[in-house]
Protein backbone atom coordinates (compact mmCIF):
# COMPACT_ATOMS: atom_id res chain seq x y z
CA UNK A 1 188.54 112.40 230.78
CA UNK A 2 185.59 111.20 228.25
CA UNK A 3 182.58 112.74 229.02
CA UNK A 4 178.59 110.33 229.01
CA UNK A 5 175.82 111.97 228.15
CA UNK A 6 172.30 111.23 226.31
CA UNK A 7 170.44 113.52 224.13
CA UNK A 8 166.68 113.21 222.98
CA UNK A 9 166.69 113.73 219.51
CA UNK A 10 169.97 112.99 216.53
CA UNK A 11 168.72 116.06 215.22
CA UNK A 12 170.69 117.93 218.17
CA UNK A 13 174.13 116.09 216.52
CA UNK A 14 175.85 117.42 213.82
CA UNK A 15 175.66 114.87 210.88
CA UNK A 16 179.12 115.45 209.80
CA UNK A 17 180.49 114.61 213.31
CA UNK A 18 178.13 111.35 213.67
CA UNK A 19 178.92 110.22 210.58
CA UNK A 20 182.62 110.47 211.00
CA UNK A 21 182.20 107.67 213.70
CA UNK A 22 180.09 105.57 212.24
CA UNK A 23 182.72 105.62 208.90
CA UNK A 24 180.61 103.42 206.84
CA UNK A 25 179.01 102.13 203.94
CA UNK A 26 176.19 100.87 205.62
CA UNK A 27 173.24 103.46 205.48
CA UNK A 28 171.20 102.80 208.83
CA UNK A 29 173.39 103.96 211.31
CA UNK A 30 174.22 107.06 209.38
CA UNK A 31 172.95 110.32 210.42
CA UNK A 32 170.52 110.75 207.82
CA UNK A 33 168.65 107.49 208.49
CA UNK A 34 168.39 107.89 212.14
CA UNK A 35 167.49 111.56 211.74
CA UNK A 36 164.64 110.81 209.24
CA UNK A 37 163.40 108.27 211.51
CA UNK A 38 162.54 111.44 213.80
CA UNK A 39 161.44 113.67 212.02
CA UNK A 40 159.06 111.56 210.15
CA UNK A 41 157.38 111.07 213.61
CA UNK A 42 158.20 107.31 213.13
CA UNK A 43 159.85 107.18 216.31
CA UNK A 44 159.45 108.79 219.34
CA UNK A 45 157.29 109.36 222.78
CA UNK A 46 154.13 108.50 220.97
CA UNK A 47 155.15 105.00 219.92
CA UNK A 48 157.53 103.46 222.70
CA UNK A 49 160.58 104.62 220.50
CA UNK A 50 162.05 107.48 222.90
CA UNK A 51 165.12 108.49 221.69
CA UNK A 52 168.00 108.50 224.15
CA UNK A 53 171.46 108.87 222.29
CA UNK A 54 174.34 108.39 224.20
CA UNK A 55 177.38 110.35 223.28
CA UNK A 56 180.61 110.42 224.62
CA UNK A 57 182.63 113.20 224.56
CA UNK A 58 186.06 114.46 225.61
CA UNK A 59 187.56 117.29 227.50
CA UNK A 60 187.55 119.88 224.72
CA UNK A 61 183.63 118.84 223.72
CA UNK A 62 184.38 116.79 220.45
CA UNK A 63 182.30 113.74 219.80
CA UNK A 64 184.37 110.98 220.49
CA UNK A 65 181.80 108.07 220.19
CA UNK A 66 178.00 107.55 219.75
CA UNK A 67 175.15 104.72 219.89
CA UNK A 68 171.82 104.96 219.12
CA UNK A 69 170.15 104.31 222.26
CA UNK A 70 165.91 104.42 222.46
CA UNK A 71 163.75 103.75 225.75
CA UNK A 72 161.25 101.23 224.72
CA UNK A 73 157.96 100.45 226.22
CA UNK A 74 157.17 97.46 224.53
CA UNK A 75 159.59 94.59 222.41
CA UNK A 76 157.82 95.61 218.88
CA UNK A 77 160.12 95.94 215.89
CA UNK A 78 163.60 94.74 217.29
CA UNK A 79 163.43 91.23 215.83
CA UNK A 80 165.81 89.70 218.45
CA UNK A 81 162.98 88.27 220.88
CA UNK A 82 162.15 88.79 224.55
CA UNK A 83 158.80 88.36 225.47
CA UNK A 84 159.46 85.52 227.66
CA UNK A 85 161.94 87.81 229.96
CA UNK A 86 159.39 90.17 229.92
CA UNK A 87 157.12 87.78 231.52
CA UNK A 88 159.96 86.33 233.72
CA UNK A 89 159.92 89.92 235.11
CA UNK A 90 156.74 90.12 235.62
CA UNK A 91 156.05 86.99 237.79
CA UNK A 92 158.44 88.49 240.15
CA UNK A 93 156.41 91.66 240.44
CA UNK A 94 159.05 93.68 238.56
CA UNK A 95 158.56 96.14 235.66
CA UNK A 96 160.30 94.67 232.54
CA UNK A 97 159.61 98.10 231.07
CA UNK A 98 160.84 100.71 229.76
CA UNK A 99 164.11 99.01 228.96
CA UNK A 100 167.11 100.28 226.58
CA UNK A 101 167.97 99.60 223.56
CA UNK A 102 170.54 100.29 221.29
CA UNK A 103 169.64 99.30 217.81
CA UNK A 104 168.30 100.50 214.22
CA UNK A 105 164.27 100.88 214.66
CA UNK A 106 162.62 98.28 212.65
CA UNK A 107 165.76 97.47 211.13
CA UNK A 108 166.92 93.53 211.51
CA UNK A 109 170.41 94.59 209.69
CA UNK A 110 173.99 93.50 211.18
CA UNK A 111 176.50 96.67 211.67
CA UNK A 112 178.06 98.93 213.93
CA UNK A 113 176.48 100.17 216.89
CA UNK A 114 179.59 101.71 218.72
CA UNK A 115 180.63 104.58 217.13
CA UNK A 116 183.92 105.54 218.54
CA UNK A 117 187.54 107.41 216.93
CA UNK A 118 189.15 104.73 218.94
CA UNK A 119 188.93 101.34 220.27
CA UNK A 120 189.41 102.78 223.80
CA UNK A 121 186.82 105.01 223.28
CA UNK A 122 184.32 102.02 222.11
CA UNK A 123 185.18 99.97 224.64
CA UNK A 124 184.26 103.31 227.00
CA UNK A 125 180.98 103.09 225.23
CA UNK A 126 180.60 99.85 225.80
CA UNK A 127 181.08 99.98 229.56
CA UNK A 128 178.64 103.17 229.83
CA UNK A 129 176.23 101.39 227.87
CA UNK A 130 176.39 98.34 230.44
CA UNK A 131 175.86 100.63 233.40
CA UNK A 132 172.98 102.00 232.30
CA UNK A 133 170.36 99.69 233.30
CA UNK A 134 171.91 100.19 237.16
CA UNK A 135 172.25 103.47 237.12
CA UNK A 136 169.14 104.60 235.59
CA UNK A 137 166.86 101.97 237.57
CA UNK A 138 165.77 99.91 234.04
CA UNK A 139 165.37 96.06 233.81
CA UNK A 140 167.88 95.74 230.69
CA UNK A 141 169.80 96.72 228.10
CA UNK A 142 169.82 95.19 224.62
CA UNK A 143 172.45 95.84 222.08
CA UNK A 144 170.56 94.32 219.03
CA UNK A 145 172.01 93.07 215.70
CA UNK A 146 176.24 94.45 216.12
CA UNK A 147 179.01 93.87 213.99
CA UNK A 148 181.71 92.19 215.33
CA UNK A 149 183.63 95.33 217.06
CA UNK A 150 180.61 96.43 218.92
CA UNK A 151 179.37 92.64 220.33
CA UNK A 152 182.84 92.30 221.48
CA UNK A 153 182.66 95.56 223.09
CA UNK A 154 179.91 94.64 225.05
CA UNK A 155 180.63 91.25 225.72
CA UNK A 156 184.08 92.16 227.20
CA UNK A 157 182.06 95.12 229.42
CA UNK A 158 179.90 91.62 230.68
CA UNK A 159 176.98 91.99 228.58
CA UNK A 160 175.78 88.29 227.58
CA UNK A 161 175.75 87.51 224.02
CA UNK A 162 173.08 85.64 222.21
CA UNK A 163 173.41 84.21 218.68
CA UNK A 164 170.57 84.14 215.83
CA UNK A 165 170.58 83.33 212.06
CA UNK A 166 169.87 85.33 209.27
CA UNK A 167 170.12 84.61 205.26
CA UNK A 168 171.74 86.08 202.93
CA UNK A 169 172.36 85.69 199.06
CA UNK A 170 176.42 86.27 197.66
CA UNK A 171 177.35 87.35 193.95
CA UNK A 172 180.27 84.90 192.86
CA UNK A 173 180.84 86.59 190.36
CA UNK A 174 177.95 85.79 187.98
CA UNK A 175 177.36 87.11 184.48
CA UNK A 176 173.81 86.98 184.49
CA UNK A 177 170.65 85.77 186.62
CA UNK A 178 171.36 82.10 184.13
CA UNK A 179 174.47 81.74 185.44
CA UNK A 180 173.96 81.86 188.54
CA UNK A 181 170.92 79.39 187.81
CA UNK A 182 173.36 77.01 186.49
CA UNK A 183 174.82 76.70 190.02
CA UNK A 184 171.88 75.14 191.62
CA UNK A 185 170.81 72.05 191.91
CA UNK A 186 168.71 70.56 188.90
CA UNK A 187 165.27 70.84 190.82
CA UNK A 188 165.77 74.21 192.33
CA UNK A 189 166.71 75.51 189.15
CA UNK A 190 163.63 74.44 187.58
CA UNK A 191 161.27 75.53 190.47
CA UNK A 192 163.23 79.62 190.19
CA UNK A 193 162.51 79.30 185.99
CA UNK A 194 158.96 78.60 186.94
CA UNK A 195 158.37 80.89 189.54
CA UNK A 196 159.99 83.71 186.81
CA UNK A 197 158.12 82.15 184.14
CA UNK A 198 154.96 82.52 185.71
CA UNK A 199 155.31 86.02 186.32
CA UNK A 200 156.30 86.96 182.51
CA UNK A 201 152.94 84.65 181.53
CA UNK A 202 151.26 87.09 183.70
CA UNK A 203 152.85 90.09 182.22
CA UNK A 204 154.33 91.31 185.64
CA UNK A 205 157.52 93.39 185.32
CA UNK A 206 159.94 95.18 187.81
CA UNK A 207 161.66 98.21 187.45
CA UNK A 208 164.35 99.60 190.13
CA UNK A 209 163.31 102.85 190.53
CA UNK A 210 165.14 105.94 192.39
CA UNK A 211 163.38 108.55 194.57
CA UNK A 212 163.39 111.13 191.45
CA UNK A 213 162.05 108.89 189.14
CA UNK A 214 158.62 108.53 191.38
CA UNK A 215 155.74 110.99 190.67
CA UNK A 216 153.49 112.22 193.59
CA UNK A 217 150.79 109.52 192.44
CA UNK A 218 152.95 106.11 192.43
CA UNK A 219 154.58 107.68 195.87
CA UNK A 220 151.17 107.55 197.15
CA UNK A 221 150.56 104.04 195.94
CA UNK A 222 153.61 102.40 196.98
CA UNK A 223 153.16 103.44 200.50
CA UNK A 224 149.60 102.36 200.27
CA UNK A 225 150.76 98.67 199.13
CA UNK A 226 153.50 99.21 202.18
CA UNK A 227 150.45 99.59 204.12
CA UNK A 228 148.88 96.66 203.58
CA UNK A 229 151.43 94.81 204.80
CA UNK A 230 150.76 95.38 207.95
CA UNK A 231 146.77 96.00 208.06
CA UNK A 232 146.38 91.84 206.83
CA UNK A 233 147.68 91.57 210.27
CA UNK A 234 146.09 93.75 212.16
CA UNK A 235 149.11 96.57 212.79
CA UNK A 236 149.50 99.84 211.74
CA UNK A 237 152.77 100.45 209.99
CA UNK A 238 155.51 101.18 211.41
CA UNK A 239 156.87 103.62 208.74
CA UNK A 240 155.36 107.26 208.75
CA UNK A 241 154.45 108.61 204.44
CA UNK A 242 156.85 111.66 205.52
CA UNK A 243 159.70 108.72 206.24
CA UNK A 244 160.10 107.89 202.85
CA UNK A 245 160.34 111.85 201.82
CA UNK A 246 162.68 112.27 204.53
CA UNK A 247 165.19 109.19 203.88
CA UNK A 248 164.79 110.28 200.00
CA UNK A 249 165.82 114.11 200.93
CA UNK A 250 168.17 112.73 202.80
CA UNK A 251 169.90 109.91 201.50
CA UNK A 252 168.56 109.76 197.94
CA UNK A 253 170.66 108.12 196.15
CA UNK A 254 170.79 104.81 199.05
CA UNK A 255 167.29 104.44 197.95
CA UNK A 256 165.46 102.22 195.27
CA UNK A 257 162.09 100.97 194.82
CA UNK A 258 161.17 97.86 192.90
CA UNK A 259 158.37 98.48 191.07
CA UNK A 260 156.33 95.49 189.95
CA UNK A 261 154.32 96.43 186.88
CA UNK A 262 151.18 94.44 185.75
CA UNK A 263 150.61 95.71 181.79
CA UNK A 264 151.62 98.86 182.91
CA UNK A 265 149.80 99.54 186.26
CA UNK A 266 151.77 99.12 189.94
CA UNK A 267 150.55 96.27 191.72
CA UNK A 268 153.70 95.98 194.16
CA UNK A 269 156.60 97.41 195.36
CA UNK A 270 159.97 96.41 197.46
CA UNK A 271 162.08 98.90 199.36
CA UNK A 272 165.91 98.61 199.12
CA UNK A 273 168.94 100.44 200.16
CA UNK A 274 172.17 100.56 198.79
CA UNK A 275 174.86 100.50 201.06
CA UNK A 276 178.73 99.70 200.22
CA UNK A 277 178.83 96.86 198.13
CA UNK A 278 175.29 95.36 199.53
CA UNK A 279 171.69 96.06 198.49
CA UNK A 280 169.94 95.56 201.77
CA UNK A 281 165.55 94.77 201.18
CA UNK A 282 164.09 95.78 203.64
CA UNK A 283 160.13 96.14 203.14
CA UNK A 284 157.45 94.71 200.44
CA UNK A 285 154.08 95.45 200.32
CA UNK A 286 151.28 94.57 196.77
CA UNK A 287 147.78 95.75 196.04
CA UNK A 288 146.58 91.77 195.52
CA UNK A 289 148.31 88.42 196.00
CA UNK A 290 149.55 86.94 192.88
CA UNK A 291 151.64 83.94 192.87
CA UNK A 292 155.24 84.39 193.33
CA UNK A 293 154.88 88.25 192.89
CA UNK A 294 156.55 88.42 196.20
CA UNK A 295 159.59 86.38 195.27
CA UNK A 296 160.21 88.11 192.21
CA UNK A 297 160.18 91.27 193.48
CA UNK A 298 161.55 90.80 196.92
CA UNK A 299 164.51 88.32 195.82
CA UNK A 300 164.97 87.99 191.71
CA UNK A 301 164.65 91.11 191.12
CA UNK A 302 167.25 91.84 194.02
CA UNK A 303 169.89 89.31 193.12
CA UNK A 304 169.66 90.95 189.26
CA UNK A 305 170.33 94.27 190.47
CA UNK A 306 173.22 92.73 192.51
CA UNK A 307 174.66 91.05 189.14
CA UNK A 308 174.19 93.86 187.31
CA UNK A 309 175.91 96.44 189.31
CA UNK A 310 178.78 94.42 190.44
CA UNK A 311 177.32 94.12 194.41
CA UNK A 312 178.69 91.22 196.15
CA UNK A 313 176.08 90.97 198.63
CA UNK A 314 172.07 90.82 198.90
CA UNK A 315 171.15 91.01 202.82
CA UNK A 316 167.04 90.64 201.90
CA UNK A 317 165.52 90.92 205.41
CA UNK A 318 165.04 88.63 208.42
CA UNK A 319 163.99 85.11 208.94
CA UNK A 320 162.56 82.81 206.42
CA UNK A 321 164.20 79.08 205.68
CA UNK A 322 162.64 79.71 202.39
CA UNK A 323 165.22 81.85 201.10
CA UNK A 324 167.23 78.74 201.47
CA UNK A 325 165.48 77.02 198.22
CA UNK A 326 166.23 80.31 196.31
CA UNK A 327 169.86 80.62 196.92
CA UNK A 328 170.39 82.50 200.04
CA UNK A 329 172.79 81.20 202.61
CA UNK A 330 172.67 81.07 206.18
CA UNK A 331 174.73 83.50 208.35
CA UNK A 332 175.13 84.39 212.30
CA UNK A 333 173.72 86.96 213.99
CA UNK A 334 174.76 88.54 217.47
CA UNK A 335 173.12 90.61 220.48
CA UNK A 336 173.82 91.64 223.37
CA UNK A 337 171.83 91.68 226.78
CA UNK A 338 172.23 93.32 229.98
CA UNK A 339 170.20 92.29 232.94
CA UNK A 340 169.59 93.90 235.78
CA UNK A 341 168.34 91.66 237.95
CA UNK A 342 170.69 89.34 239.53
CA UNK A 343 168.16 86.23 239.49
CA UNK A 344 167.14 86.90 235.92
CA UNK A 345 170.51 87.52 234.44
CA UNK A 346 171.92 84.22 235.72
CA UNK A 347 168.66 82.39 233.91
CA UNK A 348 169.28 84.89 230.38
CA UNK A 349 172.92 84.19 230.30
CA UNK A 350 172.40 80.24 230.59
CA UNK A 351 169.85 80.34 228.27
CA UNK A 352 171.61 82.38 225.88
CA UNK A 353 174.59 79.81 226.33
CA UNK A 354 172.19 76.84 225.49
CA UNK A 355 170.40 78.95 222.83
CA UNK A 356 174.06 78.95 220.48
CA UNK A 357 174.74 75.82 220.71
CA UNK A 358 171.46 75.18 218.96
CA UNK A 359 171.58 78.30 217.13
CA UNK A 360 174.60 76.63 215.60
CA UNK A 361 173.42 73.50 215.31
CA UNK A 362 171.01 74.97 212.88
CA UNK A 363 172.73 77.17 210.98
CA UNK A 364 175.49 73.80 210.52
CA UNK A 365 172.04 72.01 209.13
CA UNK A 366 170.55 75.23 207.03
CA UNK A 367 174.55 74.41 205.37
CA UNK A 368 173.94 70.98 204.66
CA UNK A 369 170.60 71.65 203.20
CA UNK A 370 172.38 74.24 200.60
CA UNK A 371 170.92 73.84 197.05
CA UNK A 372 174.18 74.41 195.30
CA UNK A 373 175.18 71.77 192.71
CA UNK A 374 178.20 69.92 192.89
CA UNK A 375 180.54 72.01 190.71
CA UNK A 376 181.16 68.70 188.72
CA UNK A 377 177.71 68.39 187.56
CA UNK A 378 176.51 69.34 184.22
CA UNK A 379 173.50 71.95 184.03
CA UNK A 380 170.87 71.21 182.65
């Protein structure tokens, strides 16, 4: 019988015997991406990420499925929102915290989050995963971002499920950045030639750069723009320096850098993995604001690479109805949520229930709101 256990660190995993149950593409659930989330010291006891990987196991000891798992003292850096349980909980004189949650750190990115040899073996997950809030004495568990497989799993162990929206830009097959201009409507086309335009007047350029084509110096300086970021707000980052030399060790050749160049000097950088036939952004960061530096860099740039190298998808990050003007195309998102309390879980499930319907509602009008040109029209 299939063995439950946690451990505190993926580092105590073989990667060989992870990654054979995650079996994919996709580089965040991979054992080198969790593992250089720990030992870059970007997640653990000292920040409210405390890893607590569940693995199950069978009779004979093999690995036989996996989630990442973290006990979390705070709601920062999941992206799927909960502030106003948290609060629920609290006006009833319970502790909302530390609650579970099984999810990529910092990482807003659909994919697996079962890992199992089997489908019996996810849906054993699943069900383990579901007890754990009872059996452990938490308020919740939170299953954040799954593909398909996994938000079934945990729907079907009585998890609810809540839907969100994310954007994401698809290569049809373009020959060049132009013709996938031509596509769009007249007016968007003109405002993406002036945004690019603007940049080339300014004599900004970006490069895609892999891990061993950065020197010491620019490594410095593109975690220094990564920085700022987050000090315009007030945060410290969430990424560790020794992150980025971990992932690169790691999973080097997942990783690129866009490099914006002004006349030769760095004024900005976006971080990107590769992963299957999708180049996922993930963070941006510049040493001053210049106009549409961000979009070139974050999306142009991204959606030439794609062309380029044959990718079908660009997933560039959460949120942002903007994307919509630039080409990007809305998409569902799914999480799951186990509640411990029986008063609060029958309020989270109908709000979750209320929550798609408008969640689709949206997405439906993000659709009708798509900048694509009647394939009968003539470019101009």
């Amino acid at each position: 019988m299939a063995r439950a256990r946690h451990i505190d660190s993926i580092l105590d995993v073989d990667a060989r015997d992870w990654d054979a149950l995650a079996a994919t593409s996709q580089p965040f659930v991979r054992h080198g991406f969790l593992a250089a989330l720990e030992a870059s010291g970007s997640v653990g006891p000292n920040n409210g990420w405390r890893p607590a990987h569940l693995l199950l196991e069978a009779d004979d000891g093999r690995l036989i499925g996996a989630a990442p798992l973290y006990e979390k003292d705070h709601s920062y850096g999941e992206f799927v929102f909960d502030f106003a349980w948290a609060n629920a909980y609290n006006q009833l004189g319970l502790d909302y915290y530390p609650k579970y949650v099984c999810a990529v750190p910092f990482t807003p990115v659909v994919g697996p989050r079962l890992l199992a040899a089997s489908h019996a073996d996810r849906r054993a997950l699943a069900h383990a995963l579901a007890a754990l809030p009872g059996e452990a004495g938490r308020s919740s568990l939170h299953l954040l971002f799954g593909d398909d497989a996994s938000t079934a799993g945990m729907a079907e162990a009585g998890a609810s499920t809540r839907r969100g929206c994310q954007y994401r830009w698809y290569n049809r097959g373009y020959a060049d950045f132009e013709d996938f201009l031509s596509h769009l409507s007249s007016k968007r086309r003109k405002e993406i030639r002036r945004e690019r335009r603007r940049m080339r007047e300014a004599g900004v350029t970006v490069t895609a750069l892999a891990p061993d084509e950065i020197d010491e110096e620019l490594w410095h300086l593109l975690y220094a723009f990564y920085g700022r970021t987050y000090a315009i707000r007030g945060q410290a980052p969430y990424l560790t320096p020794e992150f980025f030399a971990e992932l690169s060790a790691r999973l080097g050749d997942r990783v690129r850098f866009f490099v914006a160049w002004h006349q030769g000097t760095p004024v900005g950088m976006a971080f990107m993995m590769l992963g299957g036939d999708t180049l996922y952004g993930r963070h941006w960061g510049c040493a001053t604001d210049y106009h549409s530096l961000h979009f070139e860099t974050c999306y142009y740039a991204g959606m030439e690479y794609c062309i380029e190298h044959g990718l079908a998808c660009f997933d560039a990050g959460a949120q942002g109805e903007h994307k919509i003007r630039r080409g990007f195309e809305p998409a569902p998102t799914w999480s799951n949520h186990v509640i411990a309390d029986p008063r609060l879980a029958g309020a989270v499930e109908d709000f979750v229930n209320r929550e798609a319907e408008m969640m689709a509602a949206y997405e439906h009008q993000q659709r009708t709101r798509s900048n694509f040109a009647d394939d009968t029209a003539p470019a101009s």
